[in-house]
N, C-alpha and C. Protein backbone atom coordinates (compact mmCIF):
# COMPACT_ATOMS: atom_id res chain seq x y z
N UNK A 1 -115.52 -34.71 120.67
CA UNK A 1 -115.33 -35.57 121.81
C UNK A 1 -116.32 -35.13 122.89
N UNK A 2 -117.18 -35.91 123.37
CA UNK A 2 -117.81 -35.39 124.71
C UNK A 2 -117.27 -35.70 125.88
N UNK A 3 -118.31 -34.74 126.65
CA UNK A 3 -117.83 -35.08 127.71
C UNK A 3 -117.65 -36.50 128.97
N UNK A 4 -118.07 -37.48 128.60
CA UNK A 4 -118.05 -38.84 129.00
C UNK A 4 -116.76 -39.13 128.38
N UNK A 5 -116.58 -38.67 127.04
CA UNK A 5 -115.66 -39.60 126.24
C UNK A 5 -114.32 -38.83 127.42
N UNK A 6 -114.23 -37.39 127.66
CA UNK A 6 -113.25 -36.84 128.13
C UNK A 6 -113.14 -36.97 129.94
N UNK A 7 -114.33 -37.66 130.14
CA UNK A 7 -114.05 -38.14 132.02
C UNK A 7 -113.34 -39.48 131.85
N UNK A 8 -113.50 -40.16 130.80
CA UNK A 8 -113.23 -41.46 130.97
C UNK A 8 -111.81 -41.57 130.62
N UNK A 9 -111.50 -40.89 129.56
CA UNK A 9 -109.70 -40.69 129.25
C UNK A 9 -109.34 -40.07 130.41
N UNK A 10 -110.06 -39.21 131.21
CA UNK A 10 -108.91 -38.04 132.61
C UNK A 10 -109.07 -39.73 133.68
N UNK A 11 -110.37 -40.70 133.36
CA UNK A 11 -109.95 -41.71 134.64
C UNK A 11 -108.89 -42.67 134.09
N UNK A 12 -108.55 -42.61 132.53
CA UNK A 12 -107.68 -44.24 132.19
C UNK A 12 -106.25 -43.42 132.90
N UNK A 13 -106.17 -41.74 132.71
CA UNK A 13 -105.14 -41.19 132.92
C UNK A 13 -105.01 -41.58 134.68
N UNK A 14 -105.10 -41.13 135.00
CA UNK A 14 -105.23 -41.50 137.21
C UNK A 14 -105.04 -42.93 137.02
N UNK A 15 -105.47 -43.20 136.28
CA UNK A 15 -105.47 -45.21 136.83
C UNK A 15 -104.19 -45.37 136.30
N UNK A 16 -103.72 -44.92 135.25
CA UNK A 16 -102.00 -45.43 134.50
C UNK A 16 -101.40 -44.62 135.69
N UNK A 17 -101.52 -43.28 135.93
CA UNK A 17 -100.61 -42.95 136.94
C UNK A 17 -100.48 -43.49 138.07
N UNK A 18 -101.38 -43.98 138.93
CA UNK A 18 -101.86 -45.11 139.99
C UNK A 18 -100.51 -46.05 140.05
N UNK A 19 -101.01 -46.91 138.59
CA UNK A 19 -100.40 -48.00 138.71
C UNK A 19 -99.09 -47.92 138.66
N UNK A 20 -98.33 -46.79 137.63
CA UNK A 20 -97.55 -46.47 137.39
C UNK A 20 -96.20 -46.30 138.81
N UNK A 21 -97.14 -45.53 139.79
CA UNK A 21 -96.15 -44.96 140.89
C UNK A 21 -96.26 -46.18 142.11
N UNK A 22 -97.31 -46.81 142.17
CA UNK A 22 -97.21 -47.85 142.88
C UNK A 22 -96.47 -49.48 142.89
N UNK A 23 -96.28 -49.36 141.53
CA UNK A 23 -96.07 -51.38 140.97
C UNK A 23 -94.46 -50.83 141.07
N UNK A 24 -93.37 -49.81 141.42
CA UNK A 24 -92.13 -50.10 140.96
C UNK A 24 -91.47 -50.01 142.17
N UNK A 25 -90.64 -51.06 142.84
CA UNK A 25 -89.83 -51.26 143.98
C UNK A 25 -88.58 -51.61 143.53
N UNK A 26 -87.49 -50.79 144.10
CA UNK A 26 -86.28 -51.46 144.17
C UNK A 26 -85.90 -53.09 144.52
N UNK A 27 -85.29 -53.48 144.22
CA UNK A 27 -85.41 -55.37 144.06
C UNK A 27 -84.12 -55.45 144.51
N UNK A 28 -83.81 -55.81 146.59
CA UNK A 28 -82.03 -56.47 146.05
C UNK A 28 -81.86 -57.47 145.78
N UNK A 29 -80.44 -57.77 145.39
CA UNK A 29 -80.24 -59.23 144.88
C UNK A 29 -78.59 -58.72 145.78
N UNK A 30 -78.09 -60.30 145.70
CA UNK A 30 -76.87 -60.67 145.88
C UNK A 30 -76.06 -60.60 144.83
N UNK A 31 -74.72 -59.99 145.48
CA UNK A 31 -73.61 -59.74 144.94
C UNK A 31 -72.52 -61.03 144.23
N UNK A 32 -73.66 -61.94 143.75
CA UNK A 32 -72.97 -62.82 143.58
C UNK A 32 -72.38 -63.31 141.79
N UNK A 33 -72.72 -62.40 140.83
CA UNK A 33 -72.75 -62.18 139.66
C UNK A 33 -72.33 -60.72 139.19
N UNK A 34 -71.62 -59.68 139.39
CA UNK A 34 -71.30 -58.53 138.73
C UNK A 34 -71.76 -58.13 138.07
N UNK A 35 -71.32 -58.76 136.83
CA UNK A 35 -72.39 -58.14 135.82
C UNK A 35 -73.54 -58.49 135.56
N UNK A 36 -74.21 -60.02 135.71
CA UNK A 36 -75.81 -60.10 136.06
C UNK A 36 -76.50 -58.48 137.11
N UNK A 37 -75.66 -58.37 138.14
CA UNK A 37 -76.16 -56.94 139.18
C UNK A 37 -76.27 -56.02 138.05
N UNK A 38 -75.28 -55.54 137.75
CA UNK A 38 -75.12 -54.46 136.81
C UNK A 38 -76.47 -54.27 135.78
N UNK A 39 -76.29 -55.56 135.13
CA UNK A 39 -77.52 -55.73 133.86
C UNK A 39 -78.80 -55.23 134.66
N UNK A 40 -79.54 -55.84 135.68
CA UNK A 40 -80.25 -55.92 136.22
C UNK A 40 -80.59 -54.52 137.53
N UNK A 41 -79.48 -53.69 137.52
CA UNK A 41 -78.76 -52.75 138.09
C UNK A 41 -79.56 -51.38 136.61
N UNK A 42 -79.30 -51.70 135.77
CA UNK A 42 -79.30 -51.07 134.16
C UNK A 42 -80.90 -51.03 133.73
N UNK A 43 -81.34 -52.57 134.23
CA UNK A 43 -82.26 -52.60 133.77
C UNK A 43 -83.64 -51.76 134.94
N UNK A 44 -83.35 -51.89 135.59
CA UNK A 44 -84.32 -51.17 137.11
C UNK A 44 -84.35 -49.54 136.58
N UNK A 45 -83.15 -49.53 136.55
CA UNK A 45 -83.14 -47.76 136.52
C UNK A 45 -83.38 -47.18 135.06
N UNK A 46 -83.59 -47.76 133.89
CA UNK A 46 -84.43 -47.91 132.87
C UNK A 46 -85.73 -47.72 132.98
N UNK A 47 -86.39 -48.68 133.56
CA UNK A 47 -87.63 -49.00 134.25
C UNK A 47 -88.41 -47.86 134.62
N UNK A 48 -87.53 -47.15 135.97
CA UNK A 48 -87.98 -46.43 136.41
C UNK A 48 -88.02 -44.78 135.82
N UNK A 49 -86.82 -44.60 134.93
CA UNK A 49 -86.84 -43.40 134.19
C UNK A 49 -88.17 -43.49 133.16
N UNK A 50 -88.25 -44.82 132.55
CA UNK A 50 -89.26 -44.61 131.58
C UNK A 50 -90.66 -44.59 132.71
N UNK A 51 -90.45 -44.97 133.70
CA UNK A 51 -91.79 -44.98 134.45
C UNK A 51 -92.02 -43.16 134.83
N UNK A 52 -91.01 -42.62 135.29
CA UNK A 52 -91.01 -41.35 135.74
C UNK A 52 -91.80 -40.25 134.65
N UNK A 53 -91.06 -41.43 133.52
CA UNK A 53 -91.41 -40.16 131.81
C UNK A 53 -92.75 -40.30 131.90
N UNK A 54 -93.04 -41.44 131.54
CA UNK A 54 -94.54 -42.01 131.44
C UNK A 54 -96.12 -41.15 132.66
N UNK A 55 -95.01 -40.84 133.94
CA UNK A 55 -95.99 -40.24 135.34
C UNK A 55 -96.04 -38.80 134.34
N UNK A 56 -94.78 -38.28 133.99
CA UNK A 56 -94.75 -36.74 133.56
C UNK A 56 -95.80 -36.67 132.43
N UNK A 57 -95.46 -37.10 131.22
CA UNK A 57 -96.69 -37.03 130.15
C UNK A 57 -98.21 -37.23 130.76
N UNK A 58 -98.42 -38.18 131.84
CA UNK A 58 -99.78 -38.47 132.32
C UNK A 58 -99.98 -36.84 132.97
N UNK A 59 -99.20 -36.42 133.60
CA UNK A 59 -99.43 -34.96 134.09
C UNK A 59 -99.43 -33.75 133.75
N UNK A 60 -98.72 -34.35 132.32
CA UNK A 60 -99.32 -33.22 131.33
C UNK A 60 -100.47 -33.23 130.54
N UNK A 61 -100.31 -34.43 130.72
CA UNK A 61 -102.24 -34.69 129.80
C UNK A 61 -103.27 -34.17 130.38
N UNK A 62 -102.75 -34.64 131.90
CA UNK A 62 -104.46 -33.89 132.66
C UNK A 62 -104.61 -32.60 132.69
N UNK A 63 -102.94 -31.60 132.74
CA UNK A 63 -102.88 -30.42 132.58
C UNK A 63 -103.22 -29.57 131.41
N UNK A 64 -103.58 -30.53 130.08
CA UNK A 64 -103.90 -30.25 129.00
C UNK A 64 -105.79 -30.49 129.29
N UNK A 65 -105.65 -31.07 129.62
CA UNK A 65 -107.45 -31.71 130.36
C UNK A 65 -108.12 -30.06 130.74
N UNK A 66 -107.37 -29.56 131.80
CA UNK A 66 -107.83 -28.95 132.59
C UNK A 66 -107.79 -27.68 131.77
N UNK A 67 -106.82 -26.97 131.20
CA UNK A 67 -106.83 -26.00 130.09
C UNK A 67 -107.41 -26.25 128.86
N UNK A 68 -108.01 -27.45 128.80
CA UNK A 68 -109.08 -27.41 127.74
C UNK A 68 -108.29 -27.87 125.97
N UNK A 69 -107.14 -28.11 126.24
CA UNK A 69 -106.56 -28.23 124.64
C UNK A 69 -106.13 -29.66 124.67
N UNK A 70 -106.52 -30.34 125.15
CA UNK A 70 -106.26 -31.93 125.37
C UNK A 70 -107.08 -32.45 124.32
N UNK A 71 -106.63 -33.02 123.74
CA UNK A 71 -106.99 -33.77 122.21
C UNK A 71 -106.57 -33.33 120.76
N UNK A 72 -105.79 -32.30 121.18
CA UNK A 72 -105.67 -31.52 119.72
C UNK A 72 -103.71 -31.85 119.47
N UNK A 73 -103.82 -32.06 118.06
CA UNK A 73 -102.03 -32.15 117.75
C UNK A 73 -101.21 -30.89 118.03
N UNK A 74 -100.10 -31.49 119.17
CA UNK A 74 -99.16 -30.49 119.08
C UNK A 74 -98.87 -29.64 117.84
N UNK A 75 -98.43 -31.16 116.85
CA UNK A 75 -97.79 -30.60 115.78
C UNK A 75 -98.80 -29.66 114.99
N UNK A 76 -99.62 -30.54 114.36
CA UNK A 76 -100.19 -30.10 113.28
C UNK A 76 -102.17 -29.11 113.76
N UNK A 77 -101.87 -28.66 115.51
CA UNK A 77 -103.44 -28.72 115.56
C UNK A 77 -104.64 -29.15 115.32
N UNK A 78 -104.40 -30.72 114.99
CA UNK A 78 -105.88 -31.29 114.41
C UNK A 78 -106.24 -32.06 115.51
N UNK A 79 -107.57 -32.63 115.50
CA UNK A 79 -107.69 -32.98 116.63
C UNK A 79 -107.65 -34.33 116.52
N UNK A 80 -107.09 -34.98 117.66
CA UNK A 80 -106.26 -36.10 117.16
C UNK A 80 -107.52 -37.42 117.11
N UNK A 81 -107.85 -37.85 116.70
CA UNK A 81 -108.99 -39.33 116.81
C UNK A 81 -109.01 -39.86 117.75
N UNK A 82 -110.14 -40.04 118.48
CA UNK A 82 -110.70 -40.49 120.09
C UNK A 82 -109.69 -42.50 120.03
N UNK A 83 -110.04 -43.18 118.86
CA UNK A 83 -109.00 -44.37 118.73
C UNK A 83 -108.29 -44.21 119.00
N UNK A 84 -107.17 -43.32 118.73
CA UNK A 84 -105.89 -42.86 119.44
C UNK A 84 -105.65 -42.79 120.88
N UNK A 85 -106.25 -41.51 121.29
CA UNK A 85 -106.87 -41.27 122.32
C UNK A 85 -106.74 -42.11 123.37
N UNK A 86 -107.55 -43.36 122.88
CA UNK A 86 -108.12 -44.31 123.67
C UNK A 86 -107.05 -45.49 124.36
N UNK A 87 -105.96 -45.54 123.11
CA UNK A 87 -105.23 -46.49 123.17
C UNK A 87 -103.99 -45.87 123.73
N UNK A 88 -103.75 -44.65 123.53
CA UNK A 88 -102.83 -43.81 124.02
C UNK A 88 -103.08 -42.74 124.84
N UNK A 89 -103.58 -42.48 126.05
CA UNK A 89 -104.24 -41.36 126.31
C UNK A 89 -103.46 -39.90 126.35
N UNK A 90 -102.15 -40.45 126.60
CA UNK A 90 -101.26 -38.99 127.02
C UNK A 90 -100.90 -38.65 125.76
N UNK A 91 -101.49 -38.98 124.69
CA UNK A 91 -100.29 -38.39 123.52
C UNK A 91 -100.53 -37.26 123.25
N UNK A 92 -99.43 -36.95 122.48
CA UNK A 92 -99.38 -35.48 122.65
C UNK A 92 -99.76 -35.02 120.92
N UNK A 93 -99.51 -36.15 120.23
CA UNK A 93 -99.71 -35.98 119.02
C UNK A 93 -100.28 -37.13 118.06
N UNK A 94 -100.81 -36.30 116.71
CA UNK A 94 -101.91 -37.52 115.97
C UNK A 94 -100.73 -38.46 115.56
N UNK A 95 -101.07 -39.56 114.90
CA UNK A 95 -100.19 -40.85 114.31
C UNK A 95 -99.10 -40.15 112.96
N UNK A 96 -99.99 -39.26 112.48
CA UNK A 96 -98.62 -38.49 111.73
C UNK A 96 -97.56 -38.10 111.59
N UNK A 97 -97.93 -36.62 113.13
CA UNK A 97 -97.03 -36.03 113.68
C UNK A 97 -95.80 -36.89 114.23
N UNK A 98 -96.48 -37.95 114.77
CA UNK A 98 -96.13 -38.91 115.58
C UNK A 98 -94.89 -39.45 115.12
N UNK A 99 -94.80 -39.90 113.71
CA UNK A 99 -94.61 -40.87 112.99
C UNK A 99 -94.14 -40.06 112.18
N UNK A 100 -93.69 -39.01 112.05
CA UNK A 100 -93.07 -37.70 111.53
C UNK A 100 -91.64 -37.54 112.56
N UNK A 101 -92.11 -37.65 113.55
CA UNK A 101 -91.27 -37.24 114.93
C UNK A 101 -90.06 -38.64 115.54
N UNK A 102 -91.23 -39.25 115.01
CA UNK A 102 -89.84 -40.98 115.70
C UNK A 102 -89.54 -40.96 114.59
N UNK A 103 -89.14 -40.50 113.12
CA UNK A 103 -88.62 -40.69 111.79
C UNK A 103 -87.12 -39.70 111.90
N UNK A 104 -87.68 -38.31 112.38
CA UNK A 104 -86.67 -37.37 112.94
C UNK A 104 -85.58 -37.39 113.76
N UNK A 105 -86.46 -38.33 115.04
CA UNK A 105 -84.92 -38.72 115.79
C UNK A 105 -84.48 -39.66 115.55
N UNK A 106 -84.87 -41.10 114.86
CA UNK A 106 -83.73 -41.63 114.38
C UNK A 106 -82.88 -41.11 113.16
N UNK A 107 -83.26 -40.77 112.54
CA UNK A 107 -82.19 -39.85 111.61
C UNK A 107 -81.35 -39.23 112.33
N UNK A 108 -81.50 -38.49 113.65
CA UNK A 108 -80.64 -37.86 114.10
C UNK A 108 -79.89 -38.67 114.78
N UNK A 109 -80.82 -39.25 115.54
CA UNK A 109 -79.13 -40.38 115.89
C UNK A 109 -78.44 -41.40 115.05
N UNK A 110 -78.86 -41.43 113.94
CA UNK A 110 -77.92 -42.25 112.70
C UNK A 110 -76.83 -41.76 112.34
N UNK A 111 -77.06 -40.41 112.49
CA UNK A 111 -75.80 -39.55 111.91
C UNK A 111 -74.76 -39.27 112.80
């Protein structure tokens, strides 16, 4: 990976975090539906947890940036393919690991 390839993933990273912390506002609505509030109540604070997750991984990526091990698989140490990369910048792991790992927890929550 060079170094262009690795300024340009640390800028897609700042720009997702950007957008990330700026585009999410609390929304009121009227009390005129219960459970429409609720749903919509459910659905905000969804939103924002996965937005929060999404800021954290971006801040670990750059922190992986900055210590120099950013691109390489958690799991398996390989280094993960700039395609990846590209389309995913914060990941933490190759499509394997990956795909090893969302196989794991649903099994675990099946059971």
């Amino acid at each position: 990976m060079t170094k262009a390839d690795l300024q340009n993933l640390r800028e897609q990273l700042v720009r997702q975090s950007y957008l990330l912390s700026d585009s999410w506002s609390p929304t009121a609505t009227p009390l005129t539906d219960l459970g429409t509030d609720l749903d919509k109540q459910d659905l905000s604070l969804w939103s924002l947890e996965h937005k929060q997750r999404r800021l954290m991984e971006i801040a670990q990526a750059l922190q992986r940036l900055e210590e120099g091990t950013f691109g390489r698989c958690e799991g398996c140490r390989r280094v993960i393919p700039l395609e990846r990369l590209r389309a995913l910048p914060f990941t933490r792991h190759c499509i394997h690991c990956a795909r090893t790992a969302e196989k794991e927890e649903a099994d675990a929550l099946s059971r």
